[in-house]
Protein backbone atom coordinates (compact mmCIF):
# COMPACT_ATOMS: atom_id res chain seq x y z
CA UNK A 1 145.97 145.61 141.98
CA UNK A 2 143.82 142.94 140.85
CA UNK A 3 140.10 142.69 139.65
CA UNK A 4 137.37 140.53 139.74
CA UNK A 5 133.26 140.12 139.82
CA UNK A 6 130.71 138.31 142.06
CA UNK A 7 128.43 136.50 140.03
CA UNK A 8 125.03 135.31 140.87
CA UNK A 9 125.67 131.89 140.62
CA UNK A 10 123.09 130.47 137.84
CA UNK A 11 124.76 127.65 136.45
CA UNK A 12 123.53 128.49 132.76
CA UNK A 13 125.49 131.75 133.08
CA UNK A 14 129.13 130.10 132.91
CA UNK A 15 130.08 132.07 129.85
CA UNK A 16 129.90 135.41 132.01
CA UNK A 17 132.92 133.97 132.84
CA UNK A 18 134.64 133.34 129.64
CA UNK A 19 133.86 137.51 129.00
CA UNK A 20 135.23 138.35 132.30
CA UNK A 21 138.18 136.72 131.05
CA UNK A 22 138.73 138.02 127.75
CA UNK A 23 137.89 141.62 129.35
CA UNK A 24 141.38 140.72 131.46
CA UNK A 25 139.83 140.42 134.99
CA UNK A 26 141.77 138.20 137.33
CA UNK A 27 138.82 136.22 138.83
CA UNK A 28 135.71 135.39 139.38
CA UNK A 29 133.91 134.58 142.80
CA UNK A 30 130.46 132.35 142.73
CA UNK A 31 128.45 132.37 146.01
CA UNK A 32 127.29 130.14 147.70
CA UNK A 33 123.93 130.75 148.66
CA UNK A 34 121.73 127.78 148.43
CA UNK A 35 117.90 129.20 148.97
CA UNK A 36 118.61 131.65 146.24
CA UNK A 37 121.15 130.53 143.57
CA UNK A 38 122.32 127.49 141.80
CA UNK A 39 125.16 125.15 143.53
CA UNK A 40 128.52 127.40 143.12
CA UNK A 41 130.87 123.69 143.02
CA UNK A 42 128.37 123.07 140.01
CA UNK A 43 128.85 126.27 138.62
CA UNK A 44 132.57 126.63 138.66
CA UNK A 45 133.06 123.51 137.06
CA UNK A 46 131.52 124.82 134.16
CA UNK A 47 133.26 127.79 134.39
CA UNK A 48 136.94 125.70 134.88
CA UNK A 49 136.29 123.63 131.60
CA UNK A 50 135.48 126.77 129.02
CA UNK A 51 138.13 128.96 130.82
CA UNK A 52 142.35 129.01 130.91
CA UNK A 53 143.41 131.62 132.65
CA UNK A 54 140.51 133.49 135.49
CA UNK A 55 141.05 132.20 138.72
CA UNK A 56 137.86 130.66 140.01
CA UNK A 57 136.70 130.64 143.42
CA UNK A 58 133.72 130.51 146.19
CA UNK A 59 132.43 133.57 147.22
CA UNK A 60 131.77 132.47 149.75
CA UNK A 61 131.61 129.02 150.96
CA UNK A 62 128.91 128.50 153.75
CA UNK A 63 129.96 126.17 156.97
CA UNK A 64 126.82 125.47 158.04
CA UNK A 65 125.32 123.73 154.73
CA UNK A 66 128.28 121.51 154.15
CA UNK A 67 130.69 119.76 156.89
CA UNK A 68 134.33 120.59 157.01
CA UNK A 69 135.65 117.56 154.67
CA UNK A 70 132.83 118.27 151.89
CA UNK A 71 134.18 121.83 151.56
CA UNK A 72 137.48 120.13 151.37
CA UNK A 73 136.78 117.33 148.65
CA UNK A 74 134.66 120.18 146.81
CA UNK A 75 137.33 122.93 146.15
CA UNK A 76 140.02 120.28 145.76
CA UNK A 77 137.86 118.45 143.20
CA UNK A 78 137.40 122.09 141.20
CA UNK A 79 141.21 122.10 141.41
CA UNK A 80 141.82 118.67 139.44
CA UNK A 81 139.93 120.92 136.59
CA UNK A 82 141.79 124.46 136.77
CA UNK A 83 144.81 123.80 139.20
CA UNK A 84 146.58 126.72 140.38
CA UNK A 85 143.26 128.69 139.26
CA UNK A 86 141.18 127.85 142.27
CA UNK A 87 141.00 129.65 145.56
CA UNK A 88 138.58 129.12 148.76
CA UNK A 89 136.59 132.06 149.94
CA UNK A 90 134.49 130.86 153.17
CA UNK A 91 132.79 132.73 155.98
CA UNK A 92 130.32 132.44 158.53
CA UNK A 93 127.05 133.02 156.44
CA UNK A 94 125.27 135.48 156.89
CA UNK A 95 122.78 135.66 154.38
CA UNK A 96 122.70 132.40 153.27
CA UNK A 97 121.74 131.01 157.09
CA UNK A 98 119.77 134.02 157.49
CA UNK A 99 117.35 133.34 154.58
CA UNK A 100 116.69 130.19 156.59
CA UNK A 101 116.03 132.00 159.50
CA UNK A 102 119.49 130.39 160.92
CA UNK A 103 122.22 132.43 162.65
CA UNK A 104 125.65 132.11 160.83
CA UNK A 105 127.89 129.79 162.31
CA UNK A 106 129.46 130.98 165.85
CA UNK A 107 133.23 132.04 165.50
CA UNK A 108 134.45 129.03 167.79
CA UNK A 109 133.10 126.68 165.74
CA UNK A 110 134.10 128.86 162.60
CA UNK A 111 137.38 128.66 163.73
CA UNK A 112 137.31 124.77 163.84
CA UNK A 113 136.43 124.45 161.15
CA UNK A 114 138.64 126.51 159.02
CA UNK A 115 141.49 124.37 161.17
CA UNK A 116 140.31 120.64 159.38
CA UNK A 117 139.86 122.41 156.29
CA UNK A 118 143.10 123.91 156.30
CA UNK A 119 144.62 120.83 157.27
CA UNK A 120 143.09 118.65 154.49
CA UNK A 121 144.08 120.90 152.19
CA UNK A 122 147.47 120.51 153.03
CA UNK A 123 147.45 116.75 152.93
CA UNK A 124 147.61 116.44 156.71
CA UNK A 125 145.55 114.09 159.08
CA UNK A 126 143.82 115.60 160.98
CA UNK A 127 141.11 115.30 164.35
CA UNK A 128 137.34 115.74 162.83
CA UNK A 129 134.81 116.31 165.43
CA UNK A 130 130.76 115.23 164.32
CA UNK A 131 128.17 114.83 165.96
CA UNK A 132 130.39 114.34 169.73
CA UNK A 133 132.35 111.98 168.39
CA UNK A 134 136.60 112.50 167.05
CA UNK A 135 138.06 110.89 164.58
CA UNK A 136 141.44 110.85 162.95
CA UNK A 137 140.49 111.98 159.20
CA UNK A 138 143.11 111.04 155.84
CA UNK A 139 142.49 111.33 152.38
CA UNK A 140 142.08 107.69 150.81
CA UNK A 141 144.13 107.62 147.43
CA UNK A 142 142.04 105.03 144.85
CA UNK A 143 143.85 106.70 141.27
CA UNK A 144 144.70 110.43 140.28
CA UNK A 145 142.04 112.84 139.06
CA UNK A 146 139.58 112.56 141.92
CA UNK A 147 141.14 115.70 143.92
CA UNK A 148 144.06 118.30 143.63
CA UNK A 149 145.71 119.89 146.83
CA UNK A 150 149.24 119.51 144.95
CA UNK A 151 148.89 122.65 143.68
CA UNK A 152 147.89 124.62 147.06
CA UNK A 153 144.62 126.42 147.07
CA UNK A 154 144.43 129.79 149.20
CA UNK A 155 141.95 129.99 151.75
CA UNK A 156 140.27 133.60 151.46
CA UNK A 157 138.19 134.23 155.13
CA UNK A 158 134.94 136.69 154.64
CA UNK A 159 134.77 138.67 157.99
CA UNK A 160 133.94 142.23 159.23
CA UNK A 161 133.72 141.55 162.89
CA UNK A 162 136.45 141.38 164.73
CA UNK A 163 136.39 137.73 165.97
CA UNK A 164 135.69 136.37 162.22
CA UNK A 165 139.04 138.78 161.10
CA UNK A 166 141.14 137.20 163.92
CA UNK A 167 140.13 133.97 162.26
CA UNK A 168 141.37 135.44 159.26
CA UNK A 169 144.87 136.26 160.62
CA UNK A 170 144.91 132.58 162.44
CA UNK A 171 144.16 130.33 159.57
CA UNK A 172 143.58 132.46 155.92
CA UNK A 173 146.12 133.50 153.72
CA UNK A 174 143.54 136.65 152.47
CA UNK A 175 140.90 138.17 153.83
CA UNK A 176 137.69 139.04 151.74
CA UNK A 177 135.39 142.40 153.43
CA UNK A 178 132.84 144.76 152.42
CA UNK A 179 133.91 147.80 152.47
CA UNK A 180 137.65 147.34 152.49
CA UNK A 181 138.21 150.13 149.86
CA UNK A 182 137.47 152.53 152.64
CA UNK A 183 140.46 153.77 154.73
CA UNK A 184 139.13 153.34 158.42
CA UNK A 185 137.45 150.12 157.79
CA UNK A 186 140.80 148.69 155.90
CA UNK A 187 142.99 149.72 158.70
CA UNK A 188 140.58 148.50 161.47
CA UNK A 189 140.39 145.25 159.67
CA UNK A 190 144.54 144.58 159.14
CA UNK A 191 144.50 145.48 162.33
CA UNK A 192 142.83 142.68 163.60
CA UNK A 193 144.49 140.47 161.28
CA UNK A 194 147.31 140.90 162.25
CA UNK A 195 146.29 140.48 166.04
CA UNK A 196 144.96 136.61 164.79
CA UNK A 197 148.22 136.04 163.08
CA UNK A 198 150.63 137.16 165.92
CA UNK A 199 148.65 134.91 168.24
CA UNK A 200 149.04 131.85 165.85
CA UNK A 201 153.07 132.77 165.36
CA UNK A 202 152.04 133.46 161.73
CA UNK A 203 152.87 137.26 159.75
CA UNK A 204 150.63 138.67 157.11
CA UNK A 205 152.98 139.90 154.72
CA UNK A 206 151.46 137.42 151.94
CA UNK A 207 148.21 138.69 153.21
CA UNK A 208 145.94 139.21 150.27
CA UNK A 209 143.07 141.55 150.94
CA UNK A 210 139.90 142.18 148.81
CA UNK A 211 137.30 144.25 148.77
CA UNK A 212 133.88 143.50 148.12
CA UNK A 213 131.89 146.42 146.53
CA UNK A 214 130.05 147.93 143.17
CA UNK A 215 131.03 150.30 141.02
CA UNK A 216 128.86 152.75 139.32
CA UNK A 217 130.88 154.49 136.66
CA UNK A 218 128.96 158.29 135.89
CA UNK A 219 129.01 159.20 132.30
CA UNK A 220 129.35 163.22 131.68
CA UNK A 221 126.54 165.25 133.59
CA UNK A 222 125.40 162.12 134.82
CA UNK A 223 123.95 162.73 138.40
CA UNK A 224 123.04 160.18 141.63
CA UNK A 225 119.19 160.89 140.87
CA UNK A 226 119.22 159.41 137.40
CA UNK A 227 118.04 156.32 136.67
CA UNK A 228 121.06 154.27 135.24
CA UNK A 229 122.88 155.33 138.19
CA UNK A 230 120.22 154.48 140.70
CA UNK A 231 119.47 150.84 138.77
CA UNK A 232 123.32 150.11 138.78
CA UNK A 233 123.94 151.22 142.53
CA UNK A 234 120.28 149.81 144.50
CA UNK A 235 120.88 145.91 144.61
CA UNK A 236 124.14 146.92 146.79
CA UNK A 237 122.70 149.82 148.46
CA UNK A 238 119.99 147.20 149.15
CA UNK A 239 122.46 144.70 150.73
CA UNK A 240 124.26 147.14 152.91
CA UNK A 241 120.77 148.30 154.21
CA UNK A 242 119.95 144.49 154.66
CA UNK A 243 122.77 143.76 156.24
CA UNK A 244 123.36 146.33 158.89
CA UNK A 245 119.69 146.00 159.65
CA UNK A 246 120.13 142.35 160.52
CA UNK A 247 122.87 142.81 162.91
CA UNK A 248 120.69 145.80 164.41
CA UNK A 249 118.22 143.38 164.46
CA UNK A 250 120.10 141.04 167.04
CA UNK A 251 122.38 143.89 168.61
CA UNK A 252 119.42 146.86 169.04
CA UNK A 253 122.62 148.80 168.87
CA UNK A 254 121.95 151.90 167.22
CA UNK A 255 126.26 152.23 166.82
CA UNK A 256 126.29 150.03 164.34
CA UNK A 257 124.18 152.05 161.57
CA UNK A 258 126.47 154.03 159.35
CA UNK A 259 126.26 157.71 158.97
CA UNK A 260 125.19 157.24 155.63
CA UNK A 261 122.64 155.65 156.42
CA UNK A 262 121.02 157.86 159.44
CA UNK A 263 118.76 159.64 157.31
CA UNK A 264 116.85 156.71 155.68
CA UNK A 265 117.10 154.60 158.62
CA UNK A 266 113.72 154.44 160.66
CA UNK A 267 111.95 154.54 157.25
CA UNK A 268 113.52 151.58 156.74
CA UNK A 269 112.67 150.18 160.24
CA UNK A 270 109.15 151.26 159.73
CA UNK A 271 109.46 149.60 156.13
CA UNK A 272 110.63 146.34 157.58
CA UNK A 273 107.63 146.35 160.33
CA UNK A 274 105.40 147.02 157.82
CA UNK A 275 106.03 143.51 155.92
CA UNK A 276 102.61 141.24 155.41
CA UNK A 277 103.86 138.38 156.51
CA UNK A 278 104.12 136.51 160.44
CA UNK A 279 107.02 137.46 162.32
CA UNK A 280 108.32 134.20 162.11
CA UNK A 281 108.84 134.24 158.10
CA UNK A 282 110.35 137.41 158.39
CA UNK A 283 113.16 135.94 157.08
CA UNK A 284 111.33 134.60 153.78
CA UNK A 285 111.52 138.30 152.89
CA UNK A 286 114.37 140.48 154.61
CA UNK A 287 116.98 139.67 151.68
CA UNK A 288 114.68 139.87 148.60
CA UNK A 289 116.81 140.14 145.66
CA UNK A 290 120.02 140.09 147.41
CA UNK A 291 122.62 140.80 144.69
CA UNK A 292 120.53 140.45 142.35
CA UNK A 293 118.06 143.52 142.64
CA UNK A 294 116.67 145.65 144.82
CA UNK A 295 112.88 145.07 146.19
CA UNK A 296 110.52 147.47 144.42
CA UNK A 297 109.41 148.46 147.38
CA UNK A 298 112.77 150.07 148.63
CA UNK A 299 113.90 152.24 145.83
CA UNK A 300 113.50 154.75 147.69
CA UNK A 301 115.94 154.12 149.77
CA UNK A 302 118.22 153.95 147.23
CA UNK A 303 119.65 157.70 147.58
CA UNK A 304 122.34 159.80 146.84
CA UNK A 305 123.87 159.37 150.39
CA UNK A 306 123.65 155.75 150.02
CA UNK A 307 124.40 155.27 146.95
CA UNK A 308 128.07 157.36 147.68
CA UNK A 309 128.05 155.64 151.08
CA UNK A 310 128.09 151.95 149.56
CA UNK A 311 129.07 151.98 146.70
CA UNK A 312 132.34 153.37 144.33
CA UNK A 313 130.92 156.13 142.75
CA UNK A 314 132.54 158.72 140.34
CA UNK A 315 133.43 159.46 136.88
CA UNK A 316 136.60 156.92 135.67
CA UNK A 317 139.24 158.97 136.72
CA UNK A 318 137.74 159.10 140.50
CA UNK A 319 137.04 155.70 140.98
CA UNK A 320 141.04 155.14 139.83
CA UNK A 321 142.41 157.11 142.18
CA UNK A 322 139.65 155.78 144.96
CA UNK A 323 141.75 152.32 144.11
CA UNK A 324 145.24 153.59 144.06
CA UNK A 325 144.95 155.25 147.49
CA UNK A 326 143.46 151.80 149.08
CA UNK A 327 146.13 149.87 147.73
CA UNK A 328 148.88 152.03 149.02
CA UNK A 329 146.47 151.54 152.41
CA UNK A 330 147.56 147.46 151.58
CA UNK A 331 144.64 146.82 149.52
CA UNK A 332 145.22 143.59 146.92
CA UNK A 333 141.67 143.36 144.83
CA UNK A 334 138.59 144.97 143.77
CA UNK A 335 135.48 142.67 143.25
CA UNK A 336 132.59 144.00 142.11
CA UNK A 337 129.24 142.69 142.48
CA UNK A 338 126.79 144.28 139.47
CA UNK A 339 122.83 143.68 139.55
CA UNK A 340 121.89 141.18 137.91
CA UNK A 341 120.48 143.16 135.02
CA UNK A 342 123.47 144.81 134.01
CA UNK A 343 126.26 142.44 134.99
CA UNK A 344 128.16 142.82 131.54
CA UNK A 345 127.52 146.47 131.06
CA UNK A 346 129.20 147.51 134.60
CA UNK A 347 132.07 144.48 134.04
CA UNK A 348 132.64 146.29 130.59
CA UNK A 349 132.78 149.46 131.54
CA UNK A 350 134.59 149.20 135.04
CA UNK A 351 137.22 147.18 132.39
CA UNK A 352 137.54 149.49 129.74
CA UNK A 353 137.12 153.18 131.91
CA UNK A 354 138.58 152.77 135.40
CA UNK A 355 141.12 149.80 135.55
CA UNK A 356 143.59 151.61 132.51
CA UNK A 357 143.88 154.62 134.15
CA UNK A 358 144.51 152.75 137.89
């Protein structure tokens, strides 16, 4: 099993990563979130030149801000810093279109995408639609140094629906979820996997799989109403309410709302129609604090239910066995993505409690 952490991509923060690497995690993911955060390429550069061993990656790249061969020059340029440390985790974006009051990118055009991406990482030429018009697309060598796809960089796909995890199967060599620590959502996923890869003549027994979650490690007598737990746990309780509210939001399908969630729910709709601010800059608002905190407003949302429902929750020895029975499920990584706040103290203790006795 391997570990890692989200960050919140500030650029000033680049020595998180150094102490995510002497704490022994195996990488670190910066998102890509450009109303929100500073410029992840930016970011893990820093991060490559004051680290030597943490594999660095996006967490996730975003289509629609940055044209197939920009993605390409921009992880392959991170690679001529950290080579054979760099990976590229990309999906449709949801939040980061979303804040703009965009919808992510559809999957047909996801799925081209990945394709010229793919292909210019493996040195190929390759047929580059813009704007109508196709063109035949090849690197131009000046000198070494200004990119590295020598040293091949894994393509990680983000995806929970199952169009976006076909796309995973057809083009990715892992596949990044929320959620994946969970039995029936890790099976449903491989499943589909393995549908995209059997179409595309490809198998998935290389197949990395991570899991995109939090951890809230309980100390003795510690219980889900305390505050420690509750300010650990509510910026990701806060995103999984966020998020399954947006796709109820286009859907108006009740299905999708977890069980966990069915209690707090039409609070939360009531919450959301409450919001001082036009319809049309709904979007301004929806994802306040994603990843970072929770709104003040919607603490009380953060419950017991939901805070078992989305996060991992436990004393150490729990949370271990939570991870050994997902990765016997196929399960490759754990990344954890901490509030702001208290980044170092969940990293440390998450390092020091759960992954020795895993």
């Amino acid at each position: 099993m391997k570990y890692s952490l989200h960050v919140q991509t500030r650029i000033s923060d680049w020595p998180i990563v150094k102490e995510l690497e002497d704490l022994g995690y195996d990488a670190c993911w910066f998102p890509d979130t450009q109303m929100m955060w500073s410029d992840c390429y930016a970011t893990m550069a820093a991060a490559a030149l004051n680290t030597k061993r943490i594999r660095l990656g996006t967490g996730v790249a975003i289509p629609g801000t940055r044209i197939a061969p920009t993605t390409a020059h921009s992880i392959a340029s991170i690679n001529v810093l950290a080579p054979g440390r760099v990976f590229l985790g990309i999906g449709t974006g949801h939040t980061a279109m979303r804040v703009m009051g965009q919808d992510p990118m559809p999957i047909k055009e996801f799925r081209e995408y990945l394709r010229v991406v793919r292909a210019m990482l493996n040195g190929e030429e390759v047929d580059y639609e813009y704007r109508g018009k196709t063109t035949a697309l090849k690197w131009q060598e000046h000198a070494d140094g200004f990119r590295n796809i020598d040293t091949p960089i894994p393509i990680y796909v983000a995806g929970n629906g199952p169009l976006a995890l076909k796309a995973a199967g057809r083009y990715g060599d892992g596949l990044i979820s929320i959620f994946n620590e969970q039995k029936d959502v890790l099976e449903f996923n491989l499943s589909k996997v393995r549908e995209g890869a059997e179409k595309a003549g490809r198998t998935i027994d290389d197949f990395h799989t991570t899991t995109l979650t939090t951890a809230v490690v309980l100390r003795p007598g510690e219980k889900l109403t305390d505050d420690r737990v509750i300010e650990t746990a509510g910026s990701w309780v806060a995103v999984a309410i966020h998020f399954v509210y947006e796709v109820w939001r286009y859907t108006k399908d009740d299905g999708v709302v977890p069980n966990y969630m069915k209690n707090i729910w039409e609070e939360y709709v009531d919450h959301v129609s409450n919001f001082t601010i036009p319809q049309e800059k709904a979007h301004q608002v929806l994802h306040e604090g994603h990843c970072s905190y929770y709104p003040p407003g919607e603490r009380k949302f953060v419950t017991p239910e939901m805070i078992e429902g989305a996060c991992m929750v436990g004393g150490p020895s729990e949370i271990a066995e939570q991870i050994r029975q997902a990765e016997k499920l196929g399960l490759n990584e754990v990344s954890l993505l901490p509030p702001l706040a208290h980044i170092r103290d969940v990293a440390k203790d998450f390092a020091e409690q759960v992954i020795p006795l895993v």
